[in-house]
C-alpha atoms as a PDB file:
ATOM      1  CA  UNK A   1       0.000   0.000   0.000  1.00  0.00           C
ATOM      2  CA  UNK A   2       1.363   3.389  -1.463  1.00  0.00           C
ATOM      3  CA  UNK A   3       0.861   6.156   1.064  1.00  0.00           C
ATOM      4  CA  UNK A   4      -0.539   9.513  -0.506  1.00  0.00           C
ATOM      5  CA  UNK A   5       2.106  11.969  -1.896  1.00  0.00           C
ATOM      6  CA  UNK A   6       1.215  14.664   0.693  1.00  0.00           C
ATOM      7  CA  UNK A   7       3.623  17.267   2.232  1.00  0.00           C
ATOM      8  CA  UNK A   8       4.133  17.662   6.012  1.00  0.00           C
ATOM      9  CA  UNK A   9       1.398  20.378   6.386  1.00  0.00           C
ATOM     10  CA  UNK A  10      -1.354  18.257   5.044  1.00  0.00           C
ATOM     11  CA  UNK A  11      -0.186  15.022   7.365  1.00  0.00           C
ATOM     12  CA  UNK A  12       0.014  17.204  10.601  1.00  0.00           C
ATOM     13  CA  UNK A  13      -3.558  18.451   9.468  1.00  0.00           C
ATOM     14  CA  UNK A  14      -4.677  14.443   9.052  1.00  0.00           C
ATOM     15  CA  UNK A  15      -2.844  14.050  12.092  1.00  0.00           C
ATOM     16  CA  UNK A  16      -4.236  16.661  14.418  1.00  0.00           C
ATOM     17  CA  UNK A  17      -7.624  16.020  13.179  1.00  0.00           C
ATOM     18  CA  UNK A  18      -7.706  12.377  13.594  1.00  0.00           C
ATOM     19  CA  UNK A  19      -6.396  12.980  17.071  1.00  0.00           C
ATOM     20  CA  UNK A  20      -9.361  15.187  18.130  1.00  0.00           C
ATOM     21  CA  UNK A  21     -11.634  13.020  16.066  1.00  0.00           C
ATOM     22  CA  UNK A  22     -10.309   9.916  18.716  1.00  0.00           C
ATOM     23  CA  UNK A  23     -11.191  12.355  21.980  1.00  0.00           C
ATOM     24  CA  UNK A  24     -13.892  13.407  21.085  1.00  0.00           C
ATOM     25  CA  UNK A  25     -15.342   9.551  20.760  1.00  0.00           C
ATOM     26  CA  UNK A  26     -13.410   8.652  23.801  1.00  0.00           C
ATOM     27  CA  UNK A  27     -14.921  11.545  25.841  1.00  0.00           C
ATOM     28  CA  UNK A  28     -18.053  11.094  24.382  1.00  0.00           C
ATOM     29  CA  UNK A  29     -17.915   7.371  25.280  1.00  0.00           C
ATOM     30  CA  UNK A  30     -16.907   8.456  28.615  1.00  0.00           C
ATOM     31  CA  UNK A  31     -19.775  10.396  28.965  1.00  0.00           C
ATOM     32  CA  UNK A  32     -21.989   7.843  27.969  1.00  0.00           C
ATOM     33  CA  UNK A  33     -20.678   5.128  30.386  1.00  0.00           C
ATOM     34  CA  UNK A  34     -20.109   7.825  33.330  1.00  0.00           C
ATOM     35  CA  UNK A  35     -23.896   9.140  33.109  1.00  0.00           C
ATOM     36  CA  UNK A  36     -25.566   5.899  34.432  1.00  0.00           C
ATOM     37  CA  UNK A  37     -23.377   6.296  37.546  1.00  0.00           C
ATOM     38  CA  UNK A  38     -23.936  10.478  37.859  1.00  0.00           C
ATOM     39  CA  UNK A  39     -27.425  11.122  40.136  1.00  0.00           C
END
């Protein structure tokens, strides 16, 4: 598998947005399994 012929901006843009895309399901998941135990 070839990877894409980007330059360094676009893969730190990828990156960083992949990496927020993975919080925000992991604190979102959080939230979701947290809630039951909240009052």
């Amino acid at each position: 598998m070839k990877l894409p012929d980007w330059n360094a901006a676009e893969w730190v843009l990828v990156l960083t947005l992949a990496g927020l895309g993975c919080l925000l399901v992991g604190m979102l998941a959080g939230l979701g399994l947290y809630s039951d135990k909240l009052p």
